[in-house]
PDB file of N, CA and C in Angstrom:
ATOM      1  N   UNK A   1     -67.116-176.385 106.470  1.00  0.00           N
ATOM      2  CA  UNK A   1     -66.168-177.270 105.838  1.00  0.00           C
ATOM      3  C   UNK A   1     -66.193-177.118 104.324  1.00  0.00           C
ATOM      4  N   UNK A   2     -67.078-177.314 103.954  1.00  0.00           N
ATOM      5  CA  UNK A   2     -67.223-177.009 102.517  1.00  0.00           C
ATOM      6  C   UNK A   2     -66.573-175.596 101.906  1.00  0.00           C
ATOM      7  N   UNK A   3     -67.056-174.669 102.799  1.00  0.00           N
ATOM      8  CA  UNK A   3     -66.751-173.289 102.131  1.00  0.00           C
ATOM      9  C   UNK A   3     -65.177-173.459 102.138  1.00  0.00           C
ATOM     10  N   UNK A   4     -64.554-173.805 103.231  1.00  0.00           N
ATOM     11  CA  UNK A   4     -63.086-173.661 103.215  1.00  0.00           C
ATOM     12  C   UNK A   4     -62.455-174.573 101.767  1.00  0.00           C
ATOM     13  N   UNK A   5     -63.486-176.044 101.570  1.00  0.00           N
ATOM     14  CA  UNK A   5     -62.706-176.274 100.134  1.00  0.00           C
ATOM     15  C   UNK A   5     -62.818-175.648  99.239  1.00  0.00           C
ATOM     16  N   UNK A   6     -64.006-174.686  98.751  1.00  0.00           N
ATOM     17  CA  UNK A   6     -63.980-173.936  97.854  1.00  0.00           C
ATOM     18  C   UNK A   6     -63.034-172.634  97.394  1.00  0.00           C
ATOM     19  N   UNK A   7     -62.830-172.437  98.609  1.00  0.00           N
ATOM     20  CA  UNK A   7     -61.401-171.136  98.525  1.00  0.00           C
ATOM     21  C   UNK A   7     -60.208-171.776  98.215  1.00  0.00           C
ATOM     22  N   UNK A   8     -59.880-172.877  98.222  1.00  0.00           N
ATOM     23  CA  UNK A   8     -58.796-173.191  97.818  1.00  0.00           C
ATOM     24  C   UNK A   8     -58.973-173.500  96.326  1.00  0.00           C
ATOM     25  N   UNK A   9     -58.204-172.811  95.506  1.00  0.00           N
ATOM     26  CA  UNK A   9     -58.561-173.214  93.608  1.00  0.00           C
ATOM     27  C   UNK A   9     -57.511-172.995  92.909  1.00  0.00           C
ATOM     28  N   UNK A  10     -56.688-173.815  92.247  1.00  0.00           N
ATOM     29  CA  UNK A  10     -55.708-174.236  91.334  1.00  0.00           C
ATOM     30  C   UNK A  10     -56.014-173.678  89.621  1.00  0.00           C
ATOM     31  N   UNK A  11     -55.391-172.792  89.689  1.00  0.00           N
ATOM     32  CA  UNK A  11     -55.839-172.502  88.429  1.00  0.00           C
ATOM     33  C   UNK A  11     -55.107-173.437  87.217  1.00  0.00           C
ATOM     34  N   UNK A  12     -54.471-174.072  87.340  1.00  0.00           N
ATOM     35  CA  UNK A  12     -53.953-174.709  86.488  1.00  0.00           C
ATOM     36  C   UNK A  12     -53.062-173.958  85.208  1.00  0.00           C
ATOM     37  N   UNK A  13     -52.467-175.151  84.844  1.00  0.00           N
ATOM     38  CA  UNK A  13     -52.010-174.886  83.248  1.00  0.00           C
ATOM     39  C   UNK A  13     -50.122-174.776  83.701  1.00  0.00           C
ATOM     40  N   UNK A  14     -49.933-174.257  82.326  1.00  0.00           N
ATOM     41  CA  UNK A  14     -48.267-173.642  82.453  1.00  0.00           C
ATOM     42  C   UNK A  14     -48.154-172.380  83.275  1.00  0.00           C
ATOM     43  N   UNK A  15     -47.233-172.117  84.371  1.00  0.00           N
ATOM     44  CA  UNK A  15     -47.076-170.643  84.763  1.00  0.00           C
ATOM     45  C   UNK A  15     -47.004-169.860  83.965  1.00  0.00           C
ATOM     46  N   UNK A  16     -47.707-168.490  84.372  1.00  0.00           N
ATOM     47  CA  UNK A  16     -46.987-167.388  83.535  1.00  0.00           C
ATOM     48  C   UNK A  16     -45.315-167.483  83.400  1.00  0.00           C
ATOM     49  N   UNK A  17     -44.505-166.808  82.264  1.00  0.00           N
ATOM     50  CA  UNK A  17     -42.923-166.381  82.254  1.00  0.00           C
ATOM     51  C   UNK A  17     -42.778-165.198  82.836  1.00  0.00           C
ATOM     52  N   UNK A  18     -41.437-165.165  83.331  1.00  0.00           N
ATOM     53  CA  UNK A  18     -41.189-163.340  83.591  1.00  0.00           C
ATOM     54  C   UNK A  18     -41.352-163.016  82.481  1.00  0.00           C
ATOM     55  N   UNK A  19     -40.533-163.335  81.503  1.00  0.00           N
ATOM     56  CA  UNK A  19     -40.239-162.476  80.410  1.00  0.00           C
ATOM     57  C   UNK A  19     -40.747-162.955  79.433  1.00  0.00           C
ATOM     58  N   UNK A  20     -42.039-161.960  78.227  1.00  0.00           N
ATOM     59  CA  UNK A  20     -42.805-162.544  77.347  1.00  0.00           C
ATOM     60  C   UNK A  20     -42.099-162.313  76.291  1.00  0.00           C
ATOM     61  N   UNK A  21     -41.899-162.805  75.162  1.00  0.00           N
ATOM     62  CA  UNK A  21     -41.794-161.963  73.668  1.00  0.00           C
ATOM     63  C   UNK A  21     -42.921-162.351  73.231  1.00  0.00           C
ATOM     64  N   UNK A  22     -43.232-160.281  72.730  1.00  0.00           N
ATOM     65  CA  UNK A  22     -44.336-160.404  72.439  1.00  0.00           C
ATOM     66  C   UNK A  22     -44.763-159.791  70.799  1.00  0.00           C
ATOM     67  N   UNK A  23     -43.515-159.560  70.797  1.00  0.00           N
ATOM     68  CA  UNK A  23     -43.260-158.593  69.365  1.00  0.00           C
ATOM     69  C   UNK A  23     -43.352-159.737  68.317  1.00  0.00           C
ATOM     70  N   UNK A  24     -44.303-159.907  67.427  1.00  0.00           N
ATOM     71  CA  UNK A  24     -44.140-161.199  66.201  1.00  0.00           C
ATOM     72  C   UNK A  24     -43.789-160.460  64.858  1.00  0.00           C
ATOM     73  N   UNK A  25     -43.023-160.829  64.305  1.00  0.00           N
ATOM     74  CA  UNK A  25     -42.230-160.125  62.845  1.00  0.00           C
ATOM     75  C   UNK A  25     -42.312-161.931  62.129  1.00  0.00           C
ATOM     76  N   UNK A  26     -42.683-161.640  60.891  1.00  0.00           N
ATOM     77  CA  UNK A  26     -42.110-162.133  59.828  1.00  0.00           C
ATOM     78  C   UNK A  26     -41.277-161.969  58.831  1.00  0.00           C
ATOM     79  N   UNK A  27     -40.217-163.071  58.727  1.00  0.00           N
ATOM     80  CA  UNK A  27     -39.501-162.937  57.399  1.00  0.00           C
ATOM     81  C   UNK A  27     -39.044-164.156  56.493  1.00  0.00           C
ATOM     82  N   UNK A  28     -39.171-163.630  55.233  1.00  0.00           N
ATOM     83  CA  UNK A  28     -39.511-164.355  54.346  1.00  0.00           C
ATOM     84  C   UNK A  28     -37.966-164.814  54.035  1.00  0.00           C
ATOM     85  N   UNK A  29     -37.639-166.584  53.410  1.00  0.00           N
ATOM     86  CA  UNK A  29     -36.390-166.726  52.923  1.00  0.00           C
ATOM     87  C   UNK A  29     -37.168-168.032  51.490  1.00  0.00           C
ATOM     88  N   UNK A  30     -35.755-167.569  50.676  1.00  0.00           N
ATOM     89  CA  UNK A  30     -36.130-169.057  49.647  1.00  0.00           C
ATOM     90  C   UNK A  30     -35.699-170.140  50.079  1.00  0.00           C
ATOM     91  N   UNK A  31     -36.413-171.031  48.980  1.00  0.00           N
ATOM     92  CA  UNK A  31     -36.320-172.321  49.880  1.00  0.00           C
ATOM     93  C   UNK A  31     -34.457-172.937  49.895  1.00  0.00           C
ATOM     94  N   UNK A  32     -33.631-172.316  49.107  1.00  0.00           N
ATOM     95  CA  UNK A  32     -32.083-172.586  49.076  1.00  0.00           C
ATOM     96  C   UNK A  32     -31.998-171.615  50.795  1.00  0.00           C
ATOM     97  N   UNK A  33     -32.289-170.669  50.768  1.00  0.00           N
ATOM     98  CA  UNK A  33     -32.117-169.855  52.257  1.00  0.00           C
ATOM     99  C   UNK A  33     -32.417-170.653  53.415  1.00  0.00           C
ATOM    100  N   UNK A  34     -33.588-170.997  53.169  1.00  0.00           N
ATOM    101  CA  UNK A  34     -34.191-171.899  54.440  1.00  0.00           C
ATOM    102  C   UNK A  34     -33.571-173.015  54.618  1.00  0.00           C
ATOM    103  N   UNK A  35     -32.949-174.082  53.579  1.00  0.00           N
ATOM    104  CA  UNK A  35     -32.486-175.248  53.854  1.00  0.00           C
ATOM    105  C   UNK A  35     -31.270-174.629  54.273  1.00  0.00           C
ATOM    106  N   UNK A  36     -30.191-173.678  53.947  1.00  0.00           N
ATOM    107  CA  UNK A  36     -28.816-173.545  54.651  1.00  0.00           C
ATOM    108  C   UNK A  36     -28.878-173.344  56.190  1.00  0.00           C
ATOM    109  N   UNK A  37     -30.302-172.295  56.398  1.00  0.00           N
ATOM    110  CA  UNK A  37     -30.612-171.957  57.858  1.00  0.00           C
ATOM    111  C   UNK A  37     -30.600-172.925  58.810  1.00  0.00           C
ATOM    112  N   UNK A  38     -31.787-173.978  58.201  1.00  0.00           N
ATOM    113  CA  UNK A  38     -32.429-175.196  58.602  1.00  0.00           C
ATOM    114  C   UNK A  38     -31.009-176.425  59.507  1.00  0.00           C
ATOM    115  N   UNK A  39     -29.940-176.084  58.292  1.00  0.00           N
ATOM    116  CA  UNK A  39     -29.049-176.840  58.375  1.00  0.00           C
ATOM    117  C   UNK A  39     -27.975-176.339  59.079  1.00  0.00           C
ATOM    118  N   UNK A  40     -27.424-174.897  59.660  1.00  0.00           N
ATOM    119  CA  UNK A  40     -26.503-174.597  60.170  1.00  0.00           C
ATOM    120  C   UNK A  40     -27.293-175.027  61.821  1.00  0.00           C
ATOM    121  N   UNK A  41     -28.393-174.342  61.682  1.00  0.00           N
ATOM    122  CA  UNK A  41     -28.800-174.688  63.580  1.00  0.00           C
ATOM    123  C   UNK A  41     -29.424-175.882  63.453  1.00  0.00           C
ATOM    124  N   UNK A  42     -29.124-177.109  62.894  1.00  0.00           N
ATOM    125  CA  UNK A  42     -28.761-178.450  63.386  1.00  0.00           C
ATOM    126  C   UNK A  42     -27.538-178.338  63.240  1.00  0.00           C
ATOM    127  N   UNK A  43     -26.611-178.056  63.025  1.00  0.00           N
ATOM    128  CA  UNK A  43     -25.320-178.177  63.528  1.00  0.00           C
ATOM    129  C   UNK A  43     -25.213-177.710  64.538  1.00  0.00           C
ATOM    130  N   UNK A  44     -25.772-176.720  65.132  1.00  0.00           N
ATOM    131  CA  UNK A  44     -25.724-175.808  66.921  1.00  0.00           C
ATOM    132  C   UNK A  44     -26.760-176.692  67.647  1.00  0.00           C
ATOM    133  N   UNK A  45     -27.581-177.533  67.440  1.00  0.00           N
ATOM    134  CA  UNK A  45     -28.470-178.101  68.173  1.00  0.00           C
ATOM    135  C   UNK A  45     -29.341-177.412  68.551  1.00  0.00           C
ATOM    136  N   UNK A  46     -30.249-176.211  67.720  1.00  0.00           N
ATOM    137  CA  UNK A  46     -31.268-175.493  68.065  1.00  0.00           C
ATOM    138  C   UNK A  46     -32.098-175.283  67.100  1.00  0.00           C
ATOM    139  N   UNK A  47     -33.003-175.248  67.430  1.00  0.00           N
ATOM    140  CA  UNK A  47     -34.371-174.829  66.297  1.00  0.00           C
ATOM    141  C   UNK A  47     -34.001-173.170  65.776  1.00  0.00           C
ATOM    142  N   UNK A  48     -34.631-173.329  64.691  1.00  0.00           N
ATOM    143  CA  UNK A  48     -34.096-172.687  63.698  1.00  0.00           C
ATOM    144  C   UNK A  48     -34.873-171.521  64.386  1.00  0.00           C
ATOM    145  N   UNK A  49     -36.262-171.140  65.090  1.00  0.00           N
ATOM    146  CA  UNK A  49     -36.060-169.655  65.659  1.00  0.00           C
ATOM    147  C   UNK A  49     -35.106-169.364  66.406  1.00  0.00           C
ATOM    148  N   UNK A  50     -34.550-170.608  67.732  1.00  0.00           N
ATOM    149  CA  UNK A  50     -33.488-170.048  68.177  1.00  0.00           C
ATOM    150  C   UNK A  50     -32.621-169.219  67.501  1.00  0.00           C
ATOM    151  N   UNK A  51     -31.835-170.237  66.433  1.00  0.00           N
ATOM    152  CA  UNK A  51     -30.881-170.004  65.615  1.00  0.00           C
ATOM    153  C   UNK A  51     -31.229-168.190  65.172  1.00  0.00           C
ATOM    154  N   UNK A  52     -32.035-168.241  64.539  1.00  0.00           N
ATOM    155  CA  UNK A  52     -32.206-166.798  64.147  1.00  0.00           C
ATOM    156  C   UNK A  52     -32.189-165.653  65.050  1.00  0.00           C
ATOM    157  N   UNK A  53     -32.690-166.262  66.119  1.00  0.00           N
ATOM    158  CA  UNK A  53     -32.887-165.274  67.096  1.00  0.00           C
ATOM    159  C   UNK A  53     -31.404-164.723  67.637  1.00  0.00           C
ATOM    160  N   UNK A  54     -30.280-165.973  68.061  1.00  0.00           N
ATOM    161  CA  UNK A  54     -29.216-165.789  68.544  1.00  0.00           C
ATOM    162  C   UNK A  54     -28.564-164.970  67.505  1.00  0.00           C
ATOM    163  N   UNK A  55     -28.396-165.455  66.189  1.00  0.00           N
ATOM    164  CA  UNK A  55     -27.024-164.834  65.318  1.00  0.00           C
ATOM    165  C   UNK A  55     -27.644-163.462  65.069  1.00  0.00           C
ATOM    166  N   UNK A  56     -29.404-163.253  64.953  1.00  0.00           N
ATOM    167  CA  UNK A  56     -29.782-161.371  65.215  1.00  0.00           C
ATOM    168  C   UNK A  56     -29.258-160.610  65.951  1.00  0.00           C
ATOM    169  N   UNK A  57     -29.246-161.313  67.301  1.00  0.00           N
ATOM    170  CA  UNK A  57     -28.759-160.493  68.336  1.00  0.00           C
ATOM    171  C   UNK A  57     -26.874-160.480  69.068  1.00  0.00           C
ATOM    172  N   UNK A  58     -26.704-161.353  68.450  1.00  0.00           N
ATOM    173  CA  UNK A  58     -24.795-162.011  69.301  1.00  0.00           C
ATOM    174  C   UNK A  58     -23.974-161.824  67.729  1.00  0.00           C
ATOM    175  N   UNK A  59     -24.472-161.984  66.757  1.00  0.00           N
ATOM    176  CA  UNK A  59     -23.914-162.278  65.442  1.00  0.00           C
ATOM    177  C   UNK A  59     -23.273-163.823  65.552  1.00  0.00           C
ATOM    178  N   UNK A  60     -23.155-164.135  66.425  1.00  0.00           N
ATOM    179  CA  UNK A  60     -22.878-165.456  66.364  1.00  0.00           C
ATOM    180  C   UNK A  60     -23.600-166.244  67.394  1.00  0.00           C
ATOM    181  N   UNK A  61     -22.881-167.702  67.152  1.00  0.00           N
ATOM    182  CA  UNK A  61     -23.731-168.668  67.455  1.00  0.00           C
ATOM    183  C   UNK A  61     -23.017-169.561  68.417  1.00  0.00           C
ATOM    184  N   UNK A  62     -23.199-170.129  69.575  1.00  0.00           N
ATOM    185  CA  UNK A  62     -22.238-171.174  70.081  1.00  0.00           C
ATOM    186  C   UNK A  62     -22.301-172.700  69.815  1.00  0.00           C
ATOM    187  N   UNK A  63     -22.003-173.464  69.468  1.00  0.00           N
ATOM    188  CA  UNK A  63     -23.032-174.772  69.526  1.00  0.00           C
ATOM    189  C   UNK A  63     -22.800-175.460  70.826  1.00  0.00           C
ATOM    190  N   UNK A  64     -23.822-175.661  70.891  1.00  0.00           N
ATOM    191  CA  UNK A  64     -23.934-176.714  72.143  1.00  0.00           C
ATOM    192  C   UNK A  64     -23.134-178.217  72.184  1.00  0.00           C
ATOM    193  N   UNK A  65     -23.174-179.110  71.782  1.00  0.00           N
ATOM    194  CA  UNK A  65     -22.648-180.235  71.152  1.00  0.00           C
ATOM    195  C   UNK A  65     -21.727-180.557  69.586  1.00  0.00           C
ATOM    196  N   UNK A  66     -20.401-181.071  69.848  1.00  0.00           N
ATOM    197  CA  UNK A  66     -20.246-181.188  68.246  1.00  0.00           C
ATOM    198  C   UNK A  66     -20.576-182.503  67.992  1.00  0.00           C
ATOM    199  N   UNK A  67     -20.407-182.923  67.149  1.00  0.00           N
ATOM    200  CA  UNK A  67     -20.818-184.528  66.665  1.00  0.00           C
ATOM    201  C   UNK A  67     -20.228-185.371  67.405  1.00  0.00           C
ATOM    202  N   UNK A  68     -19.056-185.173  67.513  1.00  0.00           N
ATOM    203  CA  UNK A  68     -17.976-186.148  68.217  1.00  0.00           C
ATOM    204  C   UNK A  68     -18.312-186.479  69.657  1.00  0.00           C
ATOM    205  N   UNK A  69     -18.688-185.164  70.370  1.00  0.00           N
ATOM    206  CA  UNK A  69     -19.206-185.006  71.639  1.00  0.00           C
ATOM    207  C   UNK A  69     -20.602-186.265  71.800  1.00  0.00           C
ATOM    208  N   UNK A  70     -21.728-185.283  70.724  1.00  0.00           N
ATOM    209  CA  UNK A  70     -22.723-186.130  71.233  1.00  0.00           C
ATOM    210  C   UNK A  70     -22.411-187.769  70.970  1.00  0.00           C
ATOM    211  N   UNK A  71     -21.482-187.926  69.702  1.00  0.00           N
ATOM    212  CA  UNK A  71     -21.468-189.347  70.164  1.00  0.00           C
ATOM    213  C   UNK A  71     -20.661-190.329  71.290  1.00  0.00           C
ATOM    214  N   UNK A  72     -19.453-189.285  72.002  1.00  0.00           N
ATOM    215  CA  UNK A  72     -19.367-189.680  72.983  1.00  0.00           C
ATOM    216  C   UNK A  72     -20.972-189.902  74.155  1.00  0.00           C
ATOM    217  N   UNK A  73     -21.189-189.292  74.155  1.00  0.00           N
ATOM    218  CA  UNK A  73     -22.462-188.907  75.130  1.00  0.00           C
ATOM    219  C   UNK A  73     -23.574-190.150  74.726  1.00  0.00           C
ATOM    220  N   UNK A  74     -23.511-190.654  73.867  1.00  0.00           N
ATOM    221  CA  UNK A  74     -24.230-191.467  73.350  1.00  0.00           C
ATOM    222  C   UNK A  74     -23.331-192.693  73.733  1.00  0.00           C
ATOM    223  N   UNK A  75     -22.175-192.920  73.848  1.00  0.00           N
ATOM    224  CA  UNK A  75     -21.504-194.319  74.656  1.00  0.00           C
ATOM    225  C   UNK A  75     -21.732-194.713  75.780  1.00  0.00           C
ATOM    226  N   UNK A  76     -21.612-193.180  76.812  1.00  0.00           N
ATOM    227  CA  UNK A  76     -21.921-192.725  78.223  1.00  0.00           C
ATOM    228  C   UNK A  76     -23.175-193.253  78.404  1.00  0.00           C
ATOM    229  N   UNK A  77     -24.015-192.727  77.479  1.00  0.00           N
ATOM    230  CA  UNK A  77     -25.083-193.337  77.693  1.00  0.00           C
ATOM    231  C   UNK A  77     -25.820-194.814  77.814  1.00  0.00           C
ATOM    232  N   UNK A  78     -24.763-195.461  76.595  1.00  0.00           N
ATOM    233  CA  UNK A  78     -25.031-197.121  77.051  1.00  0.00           C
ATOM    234  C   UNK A  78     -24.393-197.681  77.611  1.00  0.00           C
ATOM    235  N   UNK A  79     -23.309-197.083  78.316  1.00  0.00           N
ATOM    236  CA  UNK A  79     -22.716-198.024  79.299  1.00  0.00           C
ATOM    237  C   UNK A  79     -23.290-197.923  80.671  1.00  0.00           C
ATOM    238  N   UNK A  80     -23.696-196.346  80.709  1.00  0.00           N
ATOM    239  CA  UNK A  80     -24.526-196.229  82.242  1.00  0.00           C
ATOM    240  C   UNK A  80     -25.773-197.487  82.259  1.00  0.00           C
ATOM    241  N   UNK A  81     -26.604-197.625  80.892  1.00  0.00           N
ATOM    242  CA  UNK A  81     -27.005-199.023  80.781  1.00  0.00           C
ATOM    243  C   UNK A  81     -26.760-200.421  81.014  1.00  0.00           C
ATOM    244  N   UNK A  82     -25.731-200.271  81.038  1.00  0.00           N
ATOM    245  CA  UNK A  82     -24.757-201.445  81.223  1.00  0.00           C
ATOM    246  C   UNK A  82     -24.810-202.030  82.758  1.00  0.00           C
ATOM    247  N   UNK A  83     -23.898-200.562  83.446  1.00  0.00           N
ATOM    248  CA  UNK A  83     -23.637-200.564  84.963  1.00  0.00           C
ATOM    249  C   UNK A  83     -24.654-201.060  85.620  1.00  0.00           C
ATOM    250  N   UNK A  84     -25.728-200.541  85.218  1.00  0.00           N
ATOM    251  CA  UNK A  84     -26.840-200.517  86.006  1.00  0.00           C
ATOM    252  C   UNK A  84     -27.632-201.946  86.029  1.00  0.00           C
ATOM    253  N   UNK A  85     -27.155-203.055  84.490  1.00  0.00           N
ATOM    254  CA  UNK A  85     -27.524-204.163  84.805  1.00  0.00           C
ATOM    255  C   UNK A  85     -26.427-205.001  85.307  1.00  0.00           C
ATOM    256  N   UNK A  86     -25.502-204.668  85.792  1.00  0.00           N
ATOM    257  CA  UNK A  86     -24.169-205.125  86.413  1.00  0.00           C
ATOM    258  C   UNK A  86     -24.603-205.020  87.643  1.00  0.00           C
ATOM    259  N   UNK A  87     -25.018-203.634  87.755  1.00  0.00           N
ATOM    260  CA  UNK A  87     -25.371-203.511  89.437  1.00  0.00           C
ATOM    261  C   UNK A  87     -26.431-205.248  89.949  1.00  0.00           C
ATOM    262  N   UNK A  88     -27.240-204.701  88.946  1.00  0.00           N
ATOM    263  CA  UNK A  88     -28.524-205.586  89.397  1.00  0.00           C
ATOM    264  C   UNK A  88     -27.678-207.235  89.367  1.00  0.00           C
ATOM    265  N   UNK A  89     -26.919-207.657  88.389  1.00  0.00           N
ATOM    266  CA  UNK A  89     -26.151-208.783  88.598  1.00  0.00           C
ATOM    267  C   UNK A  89     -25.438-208.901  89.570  1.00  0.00           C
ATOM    268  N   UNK A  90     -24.498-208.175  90.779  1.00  0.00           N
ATOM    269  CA  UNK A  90     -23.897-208.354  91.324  1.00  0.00           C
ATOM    270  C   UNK A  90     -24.844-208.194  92.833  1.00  0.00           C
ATOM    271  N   UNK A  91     -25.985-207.502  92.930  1.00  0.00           N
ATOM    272  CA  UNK A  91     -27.275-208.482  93.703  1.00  0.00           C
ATOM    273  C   UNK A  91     -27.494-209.481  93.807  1.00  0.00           C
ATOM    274  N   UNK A  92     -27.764-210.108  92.750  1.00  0.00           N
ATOM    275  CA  UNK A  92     -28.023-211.332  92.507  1.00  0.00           C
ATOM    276  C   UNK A  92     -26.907-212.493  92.975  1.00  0.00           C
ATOM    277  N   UNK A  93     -25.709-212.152  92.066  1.00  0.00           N
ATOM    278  CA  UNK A  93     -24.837-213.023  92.455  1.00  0.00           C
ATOM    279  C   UNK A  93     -23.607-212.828  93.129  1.00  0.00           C
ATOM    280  N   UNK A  94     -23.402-211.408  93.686  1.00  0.00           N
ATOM    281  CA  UNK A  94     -21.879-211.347  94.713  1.00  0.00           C
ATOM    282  C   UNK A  94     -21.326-210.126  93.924  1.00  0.00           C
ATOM    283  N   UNK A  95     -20.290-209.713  94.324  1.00  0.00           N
ATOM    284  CA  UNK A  95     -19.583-208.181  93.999  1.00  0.00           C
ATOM    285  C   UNK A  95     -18.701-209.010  93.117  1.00  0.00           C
ATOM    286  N   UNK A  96     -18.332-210.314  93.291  1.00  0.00           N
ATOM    287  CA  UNK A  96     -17.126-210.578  93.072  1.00  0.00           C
ATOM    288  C   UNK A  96     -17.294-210.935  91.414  1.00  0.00           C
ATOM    289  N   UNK A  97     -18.570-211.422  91.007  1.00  0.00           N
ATOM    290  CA  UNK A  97     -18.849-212.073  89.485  1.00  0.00           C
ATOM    291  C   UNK A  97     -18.864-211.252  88.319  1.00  0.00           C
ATOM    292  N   UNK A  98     -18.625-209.551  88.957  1.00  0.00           N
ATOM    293  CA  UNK A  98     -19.173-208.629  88.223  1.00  0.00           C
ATOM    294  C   UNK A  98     -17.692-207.331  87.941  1.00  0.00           C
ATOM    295  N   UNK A  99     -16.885-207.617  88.867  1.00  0.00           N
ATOM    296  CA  UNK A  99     -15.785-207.117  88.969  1.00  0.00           C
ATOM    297  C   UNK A  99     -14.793-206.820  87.894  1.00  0.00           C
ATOM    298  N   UNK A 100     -14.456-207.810  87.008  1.00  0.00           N
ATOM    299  CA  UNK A 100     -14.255-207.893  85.399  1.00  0.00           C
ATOM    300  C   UNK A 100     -14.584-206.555  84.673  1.00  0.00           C
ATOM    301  N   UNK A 101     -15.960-206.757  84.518  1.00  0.00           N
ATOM    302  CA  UNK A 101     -16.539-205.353  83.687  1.00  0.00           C
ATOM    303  C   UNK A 101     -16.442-204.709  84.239  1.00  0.00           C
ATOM    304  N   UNK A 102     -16.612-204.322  85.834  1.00  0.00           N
ATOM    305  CA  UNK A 102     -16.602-202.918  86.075  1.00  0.00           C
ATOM    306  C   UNK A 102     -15.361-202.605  86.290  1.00  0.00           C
ATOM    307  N   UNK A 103     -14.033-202.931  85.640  1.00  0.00           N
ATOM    308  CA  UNK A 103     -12.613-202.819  85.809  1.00  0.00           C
ATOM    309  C   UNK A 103     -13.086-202.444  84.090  1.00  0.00           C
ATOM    310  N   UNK A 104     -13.339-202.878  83.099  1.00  0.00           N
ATOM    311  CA  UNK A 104     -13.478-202.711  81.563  1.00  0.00           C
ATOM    312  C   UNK A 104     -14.102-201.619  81.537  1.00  0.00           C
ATOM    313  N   UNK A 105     -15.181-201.331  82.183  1.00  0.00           N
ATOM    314  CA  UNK A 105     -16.013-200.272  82.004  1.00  0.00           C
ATOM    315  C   UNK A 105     -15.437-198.966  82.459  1.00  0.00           C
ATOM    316  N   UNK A 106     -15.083-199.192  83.251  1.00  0.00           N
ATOM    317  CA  UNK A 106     -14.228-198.144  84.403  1.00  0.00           C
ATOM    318  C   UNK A 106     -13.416-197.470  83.060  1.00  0.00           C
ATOM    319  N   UNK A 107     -12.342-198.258  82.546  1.00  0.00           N
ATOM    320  CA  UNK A 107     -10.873-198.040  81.554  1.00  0.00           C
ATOM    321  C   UNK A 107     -11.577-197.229  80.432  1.00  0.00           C
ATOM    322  N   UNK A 108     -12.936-198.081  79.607  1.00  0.00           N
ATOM    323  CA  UNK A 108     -13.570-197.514  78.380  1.00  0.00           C
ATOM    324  C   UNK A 108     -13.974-195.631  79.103  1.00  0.00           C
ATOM    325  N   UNK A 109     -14.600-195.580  80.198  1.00  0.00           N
ATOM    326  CA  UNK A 109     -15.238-193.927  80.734  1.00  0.00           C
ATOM    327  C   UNK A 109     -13.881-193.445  80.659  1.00  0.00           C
ATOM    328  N   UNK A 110     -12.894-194.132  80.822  1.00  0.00           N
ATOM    329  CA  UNK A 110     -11.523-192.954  81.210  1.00  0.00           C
ATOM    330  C   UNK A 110     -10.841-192.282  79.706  1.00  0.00           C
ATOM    331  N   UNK A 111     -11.240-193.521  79.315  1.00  0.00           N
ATOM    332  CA  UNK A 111     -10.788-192.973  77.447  1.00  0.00           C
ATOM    333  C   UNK A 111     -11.575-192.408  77.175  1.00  0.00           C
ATOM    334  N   UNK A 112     -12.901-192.115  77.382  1.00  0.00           N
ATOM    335  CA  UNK A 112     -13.784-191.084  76.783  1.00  0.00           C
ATOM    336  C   UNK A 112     -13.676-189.720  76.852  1.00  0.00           C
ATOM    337  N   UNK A 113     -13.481-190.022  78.669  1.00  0.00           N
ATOM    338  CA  UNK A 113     -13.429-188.300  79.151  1.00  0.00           C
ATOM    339  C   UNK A 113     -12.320-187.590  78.957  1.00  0.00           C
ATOM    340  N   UNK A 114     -10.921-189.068  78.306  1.00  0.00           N
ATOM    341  CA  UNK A 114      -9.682-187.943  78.300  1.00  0.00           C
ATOM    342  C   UNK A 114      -9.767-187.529  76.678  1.00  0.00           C
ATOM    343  N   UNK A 115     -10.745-188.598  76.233  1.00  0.00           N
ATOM    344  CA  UNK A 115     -10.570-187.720  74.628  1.00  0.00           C
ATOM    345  C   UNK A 115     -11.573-186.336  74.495  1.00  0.00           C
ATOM    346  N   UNK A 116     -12.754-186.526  75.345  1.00  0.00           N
ATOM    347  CA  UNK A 116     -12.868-185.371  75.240  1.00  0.00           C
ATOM    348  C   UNK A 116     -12.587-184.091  75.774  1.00  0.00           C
ATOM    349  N   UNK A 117     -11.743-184.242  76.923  1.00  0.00           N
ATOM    350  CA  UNK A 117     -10.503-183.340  77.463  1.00  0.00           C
ATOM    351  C   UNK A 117      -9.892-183.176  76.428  1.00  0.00           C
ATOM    352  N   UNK A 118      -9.263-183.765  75.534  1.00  0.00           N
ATOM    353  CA  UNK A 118      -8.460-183.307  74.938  1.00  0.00           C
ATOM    354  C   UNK A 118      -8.696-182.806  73.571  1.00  0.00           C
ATOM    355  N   UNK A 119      -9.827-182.342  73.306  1.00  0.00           N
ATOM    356  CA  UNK A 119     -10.369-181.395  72.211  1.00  0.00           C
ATOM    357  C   UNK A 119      -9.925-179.899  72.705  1.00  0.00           C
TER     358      UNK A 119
END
């Protein structure tokens, strides 16, 4: 019995990746260089090796989010807050007490998603 727990052993940690980079290069920028860098990939929503890494290799860059977006995404986000204590209210007290907002809430998601359709 024992021996059989011992063969079983977890090596732990993070998996290996398929794919390593393993090649390390440095390069040097001034500090006016670094803050424009710093500042274009927060506009793409990536850390600035990303950033470097992508516009080395694509010459360009996609961004992930524009402002407008994430702050839609950031409404989405507190209203799913919302729902969810609506839900828990309409447990409590009936489908019917809660019906209101989720007719308001409903209208506010539809204006969101058509404005951001319509970018």
């Amino acid at each position: 019995m024992i021996s059989e727990e011992r063969q079983i052993k977890h090596t732990g940690g993070r998996p290996k990746k398929a794919v390593r980079k393993e090649v390390v290069k440095g390069i040097r920028f001034t500090k006016a260089e670094y803050f424009i860098i710093k500042q274009k990939a927060a506009k793409t929503g990536t850390n600035v090796c990303n950033y470097i890494r992508q516009v080395s290799i694509n010459g360009k860059i996609v961004s992930q989010l524009s402002e407008d977006e994430r702050n839609y995404v950031r409404q989405l986000t507190g209203m799913a807050n919302n729902l969810n204590q609506l839900t828990k209210k309409a447990h409590q007290e009936g489908l019917f007490s809660v019906t209101f907002f989720l007719e308001k809430y409903k209208n506010l998601v539809d204006e969101i998603l058509e404005k951001m359709n319509g970018k």
